[in-house]
Every structure is written in structure tokens, then in C-alpha cells.
PDB file of N, CA and C in Angstrom:
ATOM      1  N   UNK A   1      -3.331 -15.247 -10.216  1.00  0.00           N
ATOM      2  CA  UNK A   1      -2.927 -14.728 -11.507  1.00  0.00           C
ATOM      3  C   UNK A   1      -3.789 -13.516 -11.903  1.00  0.00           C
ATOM      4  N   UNK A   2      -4.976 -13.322 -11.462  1.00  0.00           N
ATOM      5  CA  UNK A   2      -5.994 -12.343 -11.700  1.00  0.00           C
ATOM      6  C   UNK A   2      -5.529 -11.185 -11.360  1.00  0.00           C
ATOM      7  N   UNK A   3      -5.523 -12.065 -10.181  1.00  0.00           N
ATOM      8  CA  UNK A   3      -4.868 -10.660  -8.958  1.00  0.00           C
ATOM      9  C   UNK A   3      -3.998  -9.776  -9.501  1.00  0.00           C
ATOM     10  N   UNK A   4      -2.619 -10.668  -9.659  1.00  0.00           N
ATOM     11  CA  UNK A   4      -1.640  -9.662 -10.748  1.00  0.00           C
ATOM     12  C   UNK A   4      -2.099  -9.029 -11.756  1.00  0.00           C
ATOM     13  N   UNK A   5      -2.863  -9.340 -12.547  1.00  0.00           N
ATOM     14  CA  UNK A   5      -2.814  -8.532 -13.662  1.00  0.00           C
ATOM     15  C   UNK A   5      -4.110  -7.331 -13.097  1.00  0.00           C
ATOM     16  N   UNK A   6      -4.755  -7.514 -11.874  1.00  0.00           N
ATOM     17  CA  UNK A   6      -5.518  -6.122 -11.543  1.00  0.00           C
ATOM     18  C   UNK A   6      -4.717  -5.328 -11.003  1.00  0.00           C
ATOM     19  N   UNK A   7      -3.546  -5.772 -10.126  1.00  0.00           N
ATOM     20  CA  UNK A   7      -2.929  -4.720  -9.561  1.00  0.00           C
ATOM     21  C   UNK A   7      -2.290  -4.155 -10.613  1.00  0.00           C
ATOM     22  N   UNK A   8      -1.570  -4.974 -11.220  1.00  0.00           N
ATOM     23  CA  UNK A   8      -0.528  -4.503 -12.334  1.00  0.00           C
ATOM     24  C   UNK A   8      -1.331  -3.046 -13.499  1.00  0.00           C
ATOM     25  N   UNK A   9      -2.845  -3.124 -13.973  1.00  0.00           N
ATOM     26  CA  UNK A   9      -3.559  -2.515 -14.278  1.00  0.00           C
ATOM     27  C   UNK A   9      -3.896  -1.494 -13.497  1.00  0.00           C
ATOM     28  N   UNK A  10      -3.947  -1.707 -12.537  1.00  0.00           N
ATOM     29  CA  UNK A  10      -4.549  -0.409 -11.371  1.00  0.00           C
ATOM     30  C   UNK A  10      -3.260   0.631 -10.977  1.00  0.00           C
ATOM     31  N   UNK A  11      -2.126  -0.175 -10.963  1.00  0.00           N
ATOM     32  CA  UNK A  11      -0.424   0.498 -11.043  1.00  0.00           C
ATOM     33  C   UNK A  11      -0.562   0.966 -12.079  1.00  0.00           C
ATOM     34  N   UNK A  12      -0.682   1.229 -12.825  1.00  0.00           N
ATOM     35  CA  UNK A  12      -0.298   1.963 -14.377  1.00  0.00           C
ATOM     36  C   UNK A  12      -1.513   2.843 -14.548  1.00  0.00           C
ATOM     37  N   UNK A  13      -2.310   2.634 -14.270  1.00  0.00           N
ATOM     38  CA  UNK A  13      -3.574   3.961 -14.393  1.00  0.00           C
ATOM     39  C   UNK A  13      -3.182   5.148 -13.523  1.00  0.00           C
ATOM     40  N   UNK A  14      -2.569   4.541 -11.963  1.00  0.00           N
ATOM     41  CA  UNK A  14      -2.754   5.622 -11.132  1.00  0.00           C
ATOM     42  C   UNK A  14      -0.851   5.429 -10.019  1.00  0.00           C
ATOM     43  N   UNK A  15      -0.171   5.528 -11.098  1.00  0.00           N
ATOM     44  CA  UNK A  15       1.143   5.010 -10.995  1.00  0.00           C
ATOM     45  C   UNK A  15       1.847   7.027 -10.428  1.00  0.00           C
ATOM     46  N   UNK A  16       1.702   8.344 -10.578  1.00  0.00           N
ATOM     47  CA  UNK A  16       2.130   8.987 -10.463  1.00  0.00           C
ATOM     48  C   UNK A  16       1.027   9.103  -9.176  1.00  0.00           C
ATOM     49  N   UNK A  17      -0.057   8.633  -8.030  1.00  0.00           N
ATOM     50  CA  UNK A  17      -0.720   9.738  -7.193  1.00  0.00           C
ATOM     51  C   UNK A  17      -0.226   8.999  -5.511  1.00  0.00           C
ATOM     52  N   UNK A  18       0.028   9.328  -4.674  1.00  0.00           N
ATOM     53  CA  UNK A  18       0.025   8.692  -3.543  1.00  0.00           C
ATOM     54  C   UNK A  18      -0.716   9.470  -2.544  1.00  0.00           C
ATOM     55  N   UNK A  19      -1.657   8.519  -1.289  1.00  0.00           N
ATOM     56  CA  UNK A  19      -2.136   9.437  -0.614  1.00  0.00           C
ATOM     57  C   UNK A  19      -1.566   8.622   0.569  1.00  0.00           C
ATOM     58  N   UNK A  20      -1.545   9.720   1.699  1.00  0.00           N
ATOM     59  CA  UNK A  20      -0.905   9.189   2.917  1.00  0.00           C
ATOM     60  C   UNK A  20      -2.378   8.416   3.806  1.00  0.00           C
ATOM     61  N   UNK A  21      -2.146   7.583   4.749  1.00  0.00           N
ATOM     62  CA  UNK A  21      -3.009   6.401   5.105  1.00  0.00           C
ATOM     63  C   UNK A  21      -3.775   7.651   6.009  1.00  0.00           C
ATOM     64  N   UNK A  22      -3.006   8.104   6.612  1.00  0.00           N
ATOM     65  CA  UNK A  22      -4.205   9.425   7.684  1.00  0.00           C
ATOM     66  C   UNK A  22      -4.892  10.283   6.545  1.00  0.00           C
ATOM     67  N   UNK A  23      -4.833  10.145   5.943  1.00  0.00           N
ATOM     68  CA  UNK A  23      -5.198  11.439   4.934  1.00  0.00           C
ATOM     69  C   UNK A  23      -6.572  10.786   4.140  1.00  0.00           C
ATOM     70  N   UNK A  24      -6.041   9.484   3.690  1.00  0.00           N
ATOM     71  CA  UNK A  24      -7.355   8.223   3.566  1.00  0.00           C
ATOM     72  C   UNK A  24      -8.219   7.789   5.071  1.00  0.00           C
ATOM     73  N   UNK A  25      -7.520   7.843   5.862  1.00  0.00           N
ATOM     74  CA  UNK A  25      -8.908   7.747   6.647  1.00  0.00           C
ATOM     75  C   UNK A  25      -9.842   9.247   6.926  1.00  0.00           C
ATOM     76  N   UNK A  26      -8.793  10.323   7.138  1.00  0.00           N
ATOM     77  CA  UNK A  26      -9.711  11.254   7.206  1.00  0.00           C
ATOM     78  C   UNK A  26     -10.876  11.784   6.278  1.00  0.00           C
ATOM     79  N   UNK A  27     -10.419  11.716   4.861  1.00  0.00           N
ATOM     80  CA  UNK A  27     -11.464  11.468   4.156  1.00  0.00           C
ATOM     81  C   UNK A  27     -12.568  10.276   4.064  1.00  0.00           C
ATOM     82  N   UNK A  28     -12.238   9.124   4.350  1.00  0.00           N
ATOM     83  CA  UNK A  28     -13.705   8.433   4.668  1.00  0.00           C
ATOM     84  C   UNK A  28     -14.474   9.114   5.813  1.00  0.00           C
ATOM     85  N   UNK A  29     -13.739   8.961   7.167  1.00  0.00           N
ATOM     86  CA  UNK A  29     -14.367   9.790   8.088  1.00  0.00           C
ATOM     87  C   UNK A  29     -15.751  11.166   7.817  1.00  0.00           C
ATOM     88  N   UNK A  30     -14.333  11.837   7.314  1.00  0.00           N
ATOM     89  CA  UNK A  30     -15.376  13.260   6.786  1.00  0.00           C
ATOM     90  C   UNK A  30     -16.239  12.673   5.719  1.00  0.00           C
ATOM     91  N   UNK A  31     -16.263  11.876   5.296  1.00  0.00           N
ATOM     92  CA  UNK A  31     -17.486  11.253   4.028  1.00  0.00           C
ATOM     93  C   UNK A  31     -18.756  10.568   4.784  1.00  0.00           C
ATOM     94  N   UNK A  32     -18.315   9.922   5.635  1.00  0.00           N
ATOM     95  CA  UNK A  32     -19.150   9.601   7.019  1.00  0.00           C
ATOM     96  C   UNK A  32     -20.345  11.003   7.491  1.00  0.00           C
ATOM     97  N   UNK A  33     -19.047  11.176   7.921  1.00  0.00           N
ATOM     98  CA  UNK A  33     -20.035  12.426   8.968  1.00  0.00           C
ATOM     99  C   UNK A  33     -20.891  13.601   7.694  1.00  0.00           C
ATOM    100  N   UNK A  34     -20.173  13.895   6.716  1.00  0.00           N
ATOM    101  CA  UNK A  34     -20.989  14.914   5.670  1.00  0.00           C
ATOM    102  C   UNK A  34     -22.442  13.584   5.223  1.00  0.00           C
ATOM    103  N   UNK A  35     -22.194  12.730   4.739  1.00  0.00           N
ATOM    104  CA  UNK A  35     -23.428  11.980   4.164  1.00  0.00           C
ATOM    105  C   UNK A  35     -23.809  10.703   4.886  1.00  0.00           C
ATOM    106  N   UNK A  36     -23.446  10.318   6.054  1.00  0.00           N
ATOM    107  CA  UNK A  36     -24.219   9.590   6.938  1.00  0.00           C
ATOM    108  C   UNK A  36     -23.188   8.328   6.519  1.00  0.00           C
ATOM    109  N   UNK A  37     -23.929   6.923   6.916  1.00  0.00           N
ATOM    110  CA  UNK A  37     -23.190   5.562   6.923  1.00  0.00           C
ATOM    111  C   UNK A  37     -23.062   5.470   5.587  1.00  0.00           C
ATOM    112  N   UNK A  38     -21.752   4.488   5.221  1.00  0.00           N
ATOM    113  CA  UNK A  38     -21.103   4.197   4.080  1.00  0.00           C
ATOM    114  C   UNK A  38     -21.868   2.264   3.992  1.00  0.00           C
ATOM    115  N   UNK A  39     -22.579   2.215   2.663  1.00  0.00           N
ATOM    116  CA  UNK A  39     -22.934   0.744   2.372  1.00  0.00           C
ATOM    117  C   UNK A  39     -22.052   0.337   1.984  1.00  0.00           C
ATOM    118  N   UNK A  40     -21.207   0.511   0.836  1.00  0.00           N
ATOM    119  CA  UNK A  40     -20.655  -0.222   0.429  1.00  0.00           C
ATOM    120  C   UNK A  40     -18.797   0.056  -0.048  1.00  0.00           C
ATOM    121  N   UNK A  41     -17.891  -1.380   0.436  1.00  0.00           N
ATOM    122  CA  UNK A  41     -16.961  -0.348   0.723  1.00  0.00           C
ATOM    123  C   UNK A  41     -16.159   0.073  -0.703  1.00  0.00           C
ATOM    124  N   UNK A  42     -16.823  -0.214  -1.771  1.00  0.00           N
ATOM    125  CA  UNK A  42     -16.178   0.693  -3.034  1.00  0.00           C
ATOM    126  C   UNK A  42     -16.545   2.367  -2.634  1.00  0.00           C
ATOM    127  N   UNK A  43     -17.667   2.559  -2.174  1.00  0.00           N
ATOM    128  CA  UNK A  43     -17.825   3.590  -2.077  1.00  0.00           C
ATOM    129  C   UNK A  43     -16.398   4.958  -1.006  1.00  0.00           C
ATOM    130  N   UNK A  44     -16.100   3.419   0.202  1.00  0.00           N
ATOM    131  CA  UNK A  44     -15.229   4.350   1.085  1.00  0.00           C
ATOM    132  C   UNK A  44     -14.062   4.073   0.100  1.00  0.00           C
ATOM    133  N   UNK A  45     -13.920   3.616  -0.633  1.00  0.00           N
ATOM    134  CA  UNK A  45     -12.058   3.626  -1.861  1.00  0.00           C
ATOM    135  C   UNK A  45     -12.530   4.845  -2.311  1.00  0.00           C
ATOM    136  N   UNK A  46     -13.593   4.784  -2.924  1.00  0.00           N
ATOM    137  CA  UNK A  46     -13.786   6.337  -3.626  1.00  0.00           C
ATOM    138  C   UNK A  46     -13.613   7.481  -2.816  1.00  0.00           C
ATOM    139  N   UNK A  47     -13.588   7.876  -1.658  1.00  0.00           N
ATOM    140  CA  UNK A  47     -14.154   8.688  -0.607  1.00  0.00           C
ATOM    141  C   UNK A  47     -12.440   8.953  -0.302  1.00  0.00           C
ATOM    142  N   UNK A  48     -11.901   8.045   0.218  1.00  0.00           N
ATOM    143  CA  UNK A  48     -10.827   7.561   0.607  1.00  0.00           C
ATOM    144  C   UNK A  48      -9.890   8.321  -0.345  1.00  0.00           C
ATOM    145  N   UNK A  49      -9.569   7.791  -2.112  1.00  0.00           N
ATOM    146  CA  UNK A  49      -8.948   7.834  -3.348  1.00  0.00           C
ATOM    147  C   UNK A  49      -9.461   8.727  -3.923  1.00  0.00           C
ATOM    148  N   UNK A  50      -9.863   9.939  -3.738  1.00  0.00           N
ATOM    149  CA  UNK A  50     -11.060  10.931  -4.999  1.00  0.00           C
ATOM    150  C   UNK A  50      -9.969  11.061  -6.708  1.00  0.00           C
ATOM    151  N   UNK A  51      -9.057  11.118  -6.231  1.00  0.00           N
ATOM    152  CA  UNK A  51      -8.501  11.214  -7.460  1.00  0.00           C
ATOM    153  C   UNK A  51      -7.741   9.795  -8.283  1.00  0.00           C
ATOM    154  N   UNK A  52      -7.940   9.005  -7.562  1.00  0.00           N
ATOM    155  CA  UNK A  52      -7.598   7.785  -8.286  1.00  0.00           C
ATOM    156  C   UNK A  52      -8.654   7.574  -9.636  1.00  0.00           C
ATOM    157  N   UNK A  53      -8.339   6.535 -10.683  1.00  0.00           N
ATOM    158  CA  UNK A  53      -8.841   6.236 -11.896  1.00  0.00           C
ATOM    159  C   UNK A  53      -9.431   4.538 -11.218  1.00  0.00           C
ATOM    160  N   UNK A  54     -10.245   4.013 -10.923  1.00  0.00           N
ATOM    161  CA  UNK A  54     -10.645   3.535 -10.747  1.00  0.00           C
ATOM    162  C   UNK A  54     -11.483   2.470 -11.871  1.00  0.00           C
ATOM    163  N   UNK A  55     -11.139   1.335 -12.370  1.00  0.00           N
ATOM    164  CA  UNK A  55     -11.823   0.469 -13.657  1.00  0.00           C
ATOM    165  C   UNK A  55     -13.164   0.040 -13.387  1.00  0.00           C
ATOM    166  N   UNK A  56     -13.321  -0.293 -11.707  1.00  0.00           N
ATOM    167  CA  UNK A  56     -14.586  -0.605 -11.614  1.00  0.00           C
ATOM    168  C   UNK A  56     -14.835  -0.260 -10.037  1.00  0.00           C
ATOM    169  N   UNK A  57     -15.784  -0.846  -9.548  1.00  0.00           N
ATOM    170  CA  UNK A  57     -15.921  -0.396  -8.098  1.00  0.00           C
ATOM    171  C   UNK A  57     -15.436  -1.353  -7.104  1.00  0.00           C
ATOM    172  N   UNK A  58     -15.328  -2.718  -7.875  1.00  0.00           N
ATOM    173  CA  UNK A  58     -14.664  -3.222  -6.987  1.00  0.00           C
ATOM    174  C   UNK A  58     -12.781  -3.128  -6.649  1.00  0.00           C
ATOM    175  N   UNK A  59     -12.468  -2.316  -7.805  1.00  0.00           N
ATOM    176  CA  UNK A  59     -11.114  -2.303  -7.622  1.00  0.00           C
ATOM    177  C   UNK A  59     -11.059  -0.728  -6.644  1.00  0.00           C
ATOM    178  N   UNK A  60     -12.393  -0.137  -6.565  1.00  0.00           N
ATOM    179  CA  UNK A  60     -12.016   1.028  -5.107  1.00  0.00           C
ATOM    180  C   UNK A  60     -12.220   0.158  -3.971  1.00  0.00           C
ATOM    181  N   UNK A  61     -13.099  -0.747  -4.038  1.00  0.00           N
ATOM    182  CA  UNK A  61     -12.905  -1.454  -2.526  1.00  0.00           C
ATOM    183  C   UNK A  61     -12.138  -2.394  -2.085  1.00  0.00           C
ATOM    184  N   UNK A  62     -11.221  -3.018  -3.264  1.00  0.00           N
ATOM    185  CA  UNK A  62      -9.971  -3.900  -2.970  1.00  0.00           C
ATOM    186  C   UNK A  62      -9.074  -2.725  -2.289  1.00  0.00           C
ATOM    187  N   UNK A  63      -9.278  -1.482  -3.025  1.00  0.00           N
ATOM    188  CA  UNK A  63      -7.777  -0.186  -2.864  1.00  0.00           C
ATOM    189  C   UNK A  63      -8.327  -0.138  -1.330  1.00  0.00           C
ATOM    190  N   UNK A  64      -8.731  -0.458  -0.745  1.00  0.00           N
ATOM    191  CA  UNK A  64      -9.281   0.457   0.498  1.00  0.00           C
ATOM    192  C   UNK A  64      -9.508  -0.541   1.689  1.00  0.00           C
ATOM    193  N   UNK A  65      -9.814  -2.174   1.203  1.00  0.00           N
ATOM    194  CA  UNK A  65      -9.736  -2.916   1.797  1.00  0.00           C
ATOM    195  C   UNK A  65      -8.761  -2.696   3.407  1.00  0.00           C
ATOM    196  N   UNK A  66      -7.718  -2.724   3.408  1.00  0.00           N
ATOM    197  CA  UNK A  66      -6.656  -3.119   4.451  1.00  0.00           C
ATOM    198  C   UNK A  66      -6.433  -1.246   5.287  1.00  0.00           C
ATOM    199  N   UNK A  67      -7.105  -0.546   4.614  1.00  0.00           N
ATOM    200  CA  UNK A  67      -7.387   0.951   5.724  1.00  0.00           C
ATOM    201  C   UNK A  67      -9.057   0.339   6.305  1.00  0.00           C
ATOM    202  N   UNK A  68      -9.633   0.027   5.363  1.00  0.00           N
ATOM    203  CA  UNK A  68     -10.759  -0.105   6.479  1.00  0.00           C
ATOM    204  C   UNK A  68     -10.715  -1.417   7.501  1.00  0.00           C
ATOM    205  N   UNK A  69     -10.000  -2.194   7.235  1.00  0.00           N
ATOM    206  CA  UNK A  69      -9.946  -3.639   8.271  1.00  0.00           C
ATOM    207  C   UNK A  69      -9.042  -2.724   9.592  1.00  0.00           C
ATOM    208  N   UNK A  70      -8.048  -2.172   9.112  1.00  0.00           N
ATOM    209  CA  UNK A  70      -7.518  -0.924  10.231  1.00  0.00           C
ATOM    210  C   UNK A  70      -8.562  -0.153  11.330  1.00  0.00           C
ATOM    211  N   UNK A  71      -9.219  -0.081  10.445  1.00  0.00           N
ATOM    212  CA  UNK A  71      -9.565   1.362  10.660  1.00  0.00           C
ATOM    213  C   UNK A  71     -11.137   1.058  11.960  1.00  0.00           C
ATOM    214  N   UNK A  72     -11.486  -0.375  11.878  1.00  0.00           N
ATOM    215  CA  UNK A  72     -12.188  -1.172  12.274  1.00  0.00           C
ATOM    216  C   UNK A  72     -11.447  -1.470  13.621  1.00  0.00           C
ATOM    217  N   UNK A  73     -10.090  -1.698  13.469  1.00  0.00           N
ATOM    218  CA  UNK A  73      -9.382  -2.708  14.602  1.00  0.00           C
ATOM    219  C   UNK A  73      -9.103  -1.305  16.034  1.00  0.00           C
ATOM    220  N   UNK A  74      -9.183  -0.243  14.833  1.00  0.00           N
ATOM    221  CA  UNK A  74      -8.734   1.242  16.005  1.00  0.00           C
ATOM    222  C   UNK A  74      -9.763   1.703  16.365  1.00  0.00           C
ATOM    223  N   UNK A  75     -10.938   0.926  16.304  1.00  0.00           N
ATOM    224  CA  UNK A  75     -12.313   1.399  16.397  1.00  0.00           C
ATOM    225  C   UNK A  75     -12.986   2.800  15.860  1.00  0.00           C
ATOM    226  N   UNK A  76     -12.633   2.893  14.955  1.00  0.00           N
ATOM    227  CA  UNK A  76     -12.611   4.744  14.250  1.00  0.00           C
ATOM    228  C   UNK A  76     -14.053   4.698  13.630  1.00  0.00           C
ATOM    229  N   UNK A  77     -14.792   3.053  13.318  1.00  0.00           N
ATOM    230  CA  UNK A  77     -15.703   2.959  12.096  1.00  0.00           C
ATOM    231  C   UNK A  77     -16.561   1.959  12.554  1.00  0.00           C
ATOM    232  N   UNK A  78     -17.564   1.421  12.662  1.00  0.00           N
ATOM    233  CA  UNK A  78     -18.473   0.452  13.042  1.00  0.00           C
ATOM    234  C   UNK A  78     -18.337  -0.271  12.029  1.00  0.00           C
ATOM    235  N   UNK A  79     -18.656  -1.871  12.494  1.00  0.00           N
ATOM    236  CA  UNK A  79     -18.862  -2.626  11.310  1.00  0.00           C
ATOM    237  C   UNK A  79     -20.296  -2.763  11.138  1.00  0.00           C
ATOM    238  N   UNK A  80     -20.237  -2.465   9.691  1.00  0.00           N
ATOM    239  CA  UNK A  80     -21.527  -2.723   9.384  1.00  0.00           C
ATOM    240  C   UNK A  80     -22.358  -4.100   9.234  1.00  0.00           C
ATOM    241  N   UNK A  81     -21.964  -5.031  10.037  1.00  0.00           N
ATOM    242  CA  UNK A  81     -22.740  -6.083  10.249  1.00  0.00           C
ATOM    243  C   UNK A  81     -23.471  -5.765  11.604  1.00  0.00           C
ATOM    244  N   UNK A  82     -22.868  -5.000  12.721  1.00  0.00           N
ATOM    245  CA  UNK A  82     -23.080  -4.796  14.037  1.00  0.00           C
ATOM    246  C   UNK A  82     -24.363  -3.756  13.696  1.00  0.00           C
ATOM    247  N   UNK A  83     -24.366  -2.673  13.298  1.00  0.00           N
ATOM    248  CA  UNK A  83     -25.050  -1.875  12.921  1.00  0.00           C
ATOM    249  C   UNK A  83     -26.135  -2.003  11.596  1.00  0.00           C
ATOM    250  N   UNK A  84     -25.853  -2.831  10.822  1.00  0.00           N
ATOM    251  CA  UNK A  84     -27.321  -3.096  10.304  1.00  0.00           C
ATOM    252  C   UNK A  84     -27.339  -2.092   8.951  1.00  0.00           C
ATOM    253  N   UNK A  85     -27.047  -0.683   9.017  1.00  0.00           N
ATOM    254  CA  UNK A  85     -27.273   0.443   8.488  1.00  0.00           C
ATOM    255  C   UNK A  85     -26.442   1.053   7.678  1.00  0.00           C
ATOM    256  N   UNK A  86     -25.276   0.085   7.636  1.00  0.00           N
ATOM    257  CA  UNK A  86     -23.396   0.626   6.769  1.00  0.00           C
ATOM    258  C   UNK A  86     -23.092   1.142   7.785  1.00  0.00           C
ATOM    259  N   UNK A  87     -21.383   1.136   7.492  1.00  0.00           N
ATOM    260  CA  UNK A  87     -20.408   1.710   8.348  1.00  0.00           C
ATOM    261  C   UNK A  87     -20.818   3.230   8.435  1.00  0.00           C
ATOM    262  N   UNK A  88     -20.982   2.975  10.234  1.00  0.00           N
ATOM    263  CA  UNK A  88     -20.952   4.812  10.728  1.00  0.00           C
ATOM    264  C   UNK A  88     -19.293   5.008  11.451  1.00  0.00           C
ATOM    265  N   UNK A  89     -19.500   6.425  11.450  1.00  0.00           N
ATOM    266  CA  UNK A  89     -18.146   6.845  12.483  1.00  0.00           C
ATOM    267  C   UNK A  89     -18.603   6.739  13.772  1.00  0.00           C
ATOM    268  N   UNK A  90     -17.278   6.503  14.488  1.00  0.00           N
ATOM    269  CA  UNK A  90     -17.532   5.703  16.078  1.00  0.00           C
ATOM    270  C   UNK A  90     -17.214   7.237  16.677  1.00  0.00           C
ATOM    271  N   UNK A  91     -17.323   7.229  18.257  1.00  0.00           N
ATOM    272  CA  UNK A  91     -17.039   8.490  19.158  1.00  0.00           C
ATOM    273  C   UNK A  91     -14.918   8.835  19.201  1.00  0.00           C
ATOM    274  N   UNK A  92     -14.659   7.310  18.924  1.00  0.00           N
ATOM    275  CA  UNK A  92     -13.425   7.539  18.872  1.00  0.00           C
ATOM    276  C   UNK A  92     -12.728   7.649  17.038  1.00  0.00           C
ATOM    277  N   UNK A  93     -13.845   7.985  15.903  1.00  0.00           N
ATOM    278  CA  UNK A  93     -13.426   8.286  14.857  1.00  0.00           C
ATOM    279  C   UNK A  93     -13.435  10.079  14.683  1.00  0.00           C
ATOM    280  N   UNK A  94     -14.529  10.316  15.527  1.00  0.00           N
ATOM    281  CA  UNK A  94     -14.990  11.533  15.645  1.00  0.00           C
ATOM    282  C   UNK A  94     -13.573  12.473  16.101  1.00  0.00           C
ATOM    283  N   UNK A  95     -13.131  12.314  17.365  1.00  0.00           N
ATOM    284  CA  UNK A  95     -12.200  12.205  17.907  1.00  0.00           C
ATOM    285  C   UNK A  95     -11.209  12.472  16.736  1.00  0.00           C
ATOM    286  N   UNK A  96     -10.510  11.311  16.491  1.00  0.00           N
ATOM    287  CA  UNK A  96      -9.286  11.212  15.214  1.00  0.00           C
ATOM    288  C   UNK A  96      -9.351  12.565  14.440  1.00  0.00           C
ATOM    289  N   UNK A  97     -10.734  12.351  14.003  1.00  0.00           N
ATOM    290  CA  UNK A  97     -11.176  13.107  12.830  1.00  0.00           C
ATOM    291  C   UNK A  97     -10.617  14.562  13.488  1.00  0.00           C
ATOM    292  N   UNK A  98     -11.279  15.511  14.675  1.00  0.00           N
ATOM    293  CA  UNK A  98     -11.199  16.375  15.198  1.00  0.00           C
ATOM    294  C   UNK A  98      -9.344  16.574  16.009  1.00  0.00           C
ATOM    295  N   UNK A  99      -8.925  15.606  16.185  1.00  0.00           N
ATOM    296  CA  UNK A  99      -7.294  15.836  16.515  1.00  0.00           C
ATOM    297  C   UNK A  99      -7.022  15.924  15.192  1.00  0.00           C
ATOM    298  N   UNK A 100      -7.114  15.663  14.141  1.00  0.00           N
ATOM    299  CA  UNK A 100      -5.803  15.388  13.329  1.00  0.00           C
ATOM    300  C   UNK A 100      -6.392  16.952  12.264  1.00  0.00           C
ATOM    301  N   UNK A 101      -7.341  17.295  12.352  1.00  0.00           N
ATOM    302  CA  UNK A 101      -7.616  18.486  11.864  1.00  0.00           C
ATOM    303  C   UNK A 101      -7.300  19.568  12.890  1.00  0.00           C
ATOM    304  N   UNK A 102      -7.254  19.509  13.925  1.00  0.00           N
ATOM    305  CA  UNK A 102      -6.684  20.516  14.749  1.00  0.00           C
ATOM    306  C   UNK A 102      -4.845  20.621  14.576  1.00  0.00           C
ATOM    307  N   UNK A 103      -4.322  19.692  13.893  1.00  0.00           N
ATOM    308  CA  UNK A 103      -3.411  19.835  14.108  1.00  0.00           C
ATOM    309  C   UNK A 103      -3.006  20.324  12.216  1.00  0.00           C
ATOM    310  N   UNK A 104      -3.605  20.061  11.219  1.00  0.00           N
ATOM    311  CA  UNK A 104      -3.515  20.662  10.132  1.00  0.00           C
ATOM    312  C   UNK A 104      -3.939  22.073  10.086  1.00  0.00           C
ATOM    313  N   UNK A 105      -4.572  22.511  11.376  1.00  0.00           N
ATOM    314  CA  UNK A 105      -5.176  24.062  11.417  1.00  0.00           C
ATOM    315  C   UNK A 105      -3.932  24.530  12.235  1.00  0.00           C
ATOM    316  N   UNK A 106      -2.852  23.931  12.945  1.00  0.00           N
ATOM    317  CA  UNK A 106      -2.410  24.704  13.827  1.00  0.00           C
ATOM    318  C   UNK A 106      -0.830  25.134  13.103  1.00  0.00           C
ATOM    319  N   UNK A 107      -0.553  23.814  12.082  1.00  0.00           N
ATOM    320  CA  UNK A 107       0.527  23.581  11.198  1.00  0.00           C
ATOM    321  C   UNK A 107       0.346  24.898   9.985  1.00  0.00           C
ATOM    322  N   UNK A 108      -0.845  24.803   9.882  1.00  0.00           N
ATOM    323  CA  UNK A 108      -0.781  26.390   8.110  1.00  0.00           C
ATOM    324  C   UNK A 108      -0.733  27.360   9.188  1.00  0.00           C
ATOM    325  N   UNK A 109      -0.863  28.002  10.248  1.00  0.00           N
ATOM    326  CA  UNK A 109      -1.095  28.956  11.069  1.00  0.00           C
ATOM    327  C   UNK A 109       0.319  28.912  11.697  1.00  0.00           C
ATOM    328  N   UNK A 110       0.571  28.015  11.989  1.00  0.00           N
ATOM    329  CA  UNK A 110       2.198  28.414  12.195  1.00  0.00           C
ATOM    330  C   UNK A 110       3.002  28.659  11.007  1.00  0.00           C
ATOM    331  N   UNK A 111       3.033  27.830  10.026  1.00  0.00           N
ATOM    332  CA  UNK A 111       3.994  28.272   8.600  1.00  0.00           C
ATOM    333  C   UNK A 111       3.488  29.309   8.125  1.00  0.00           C
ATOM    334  N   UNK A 112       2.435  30.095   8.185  1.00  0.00           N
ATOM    335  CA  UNK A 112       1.916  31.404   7.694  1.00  0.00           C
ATOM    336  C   UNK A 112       2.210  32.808   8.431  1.00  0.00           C
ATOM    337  N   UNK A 113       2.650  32.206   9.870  1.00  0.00           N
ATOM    338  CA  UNK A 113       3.153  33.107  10.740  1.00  0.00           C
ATOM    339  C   UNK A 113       4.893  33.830  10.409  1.00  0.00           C
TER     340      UNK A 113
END
């Protein structure tokens, strides 16, 4: 019953913004690599959501929950139990990170052409 009425609250604050799931991981990623391991995962909702309205911090790390259990399973992110230190980016997040920006550099360079 909680539950509902947080989502239902968190729907109506931020009811007009959508971000696409690559677009949320690439921003944790790049939040990674600019400021080192992520402690805590309200922090990657925030990182993840920059423009979401957020009530508290745990409702950025519920929002973000099920990209980072992902994002874990594609090996993109260490778990931070393994590592001790918060979630770092893995060799194959690095990777992601570097394809999927090569391909947003190659997409404005062609439509600009």
C-alpha cells in the first residue's frame, strides 16, 4: 500500500520527463568515470535522472533500482560488495560507454552533413 502511494507521488511530480534506459546507464557510467565509485545507489538515480524531482533519496534509488540490477547482470558496473569501495565501471562498461558515444558522434555528423 506504501508502495502505491510512492509511486503514485513520484508519477505526478515527474509525470511529463522520460529518459531512455541507454541514456540512464550512460549517465551513471559517465558519473563513474568523471567522480570515481558510486556509494550509494540514490546517488546513481540522481546521476542516472538529473532532471527528475526526487522527494527523498531513497525514492532516486528505488527509480534506478532495476537499471542497476541490469546493469550488474551485463557486467557494465561492479558490485559493490565485491569491491569494498562502491560501484566502479567494469572494462566492459567502459566499452558500452565508448560504443554508444561513438555512435551519438557519428549520428549529429551525419544529420549535420
Amino acid at each position: 500500500n506504501n508502495h502505491i502511494k510512492f509511486l503514485a507521488e513520484f508519477m505526478k511530480r515527474n509525470i511529463e520527463k522520460h529518459t531512455n534506459i541507454i541514456e540512464a546507464k550512460l549517465r551513471i557510467l559517465r558519473e563513474i568515470k568523471q567522480n570515481g565509485p558510486i556509494t550509494f545507489k540514490s546517488h546513481m538515480g540522481y546521476a542516472a535522472f538529473p532532471d527528475y524531482n526526487f522527494k527523498t533519496p531513497q525514492g532516486a534509488a528505488f527509480s534506478v533500482s532495476k537499471i542497476a540490477n541490469e546493469m550488474k547482470k551485463e557486467k557494465l558496473i561492479s558490485d559493490w560488495l565485491c569491491q569494498g569501495a562502491g560501484i566502479n565501471i567494469t572494462e566492459a562498461g567502459l566499452a558500452f560507454e565508448r560504443i554508444h558515444s561513438i555512435d551519438k558522434n557519428e549520428c549529429n555528423q551525419t544529420s549535420s552533413q
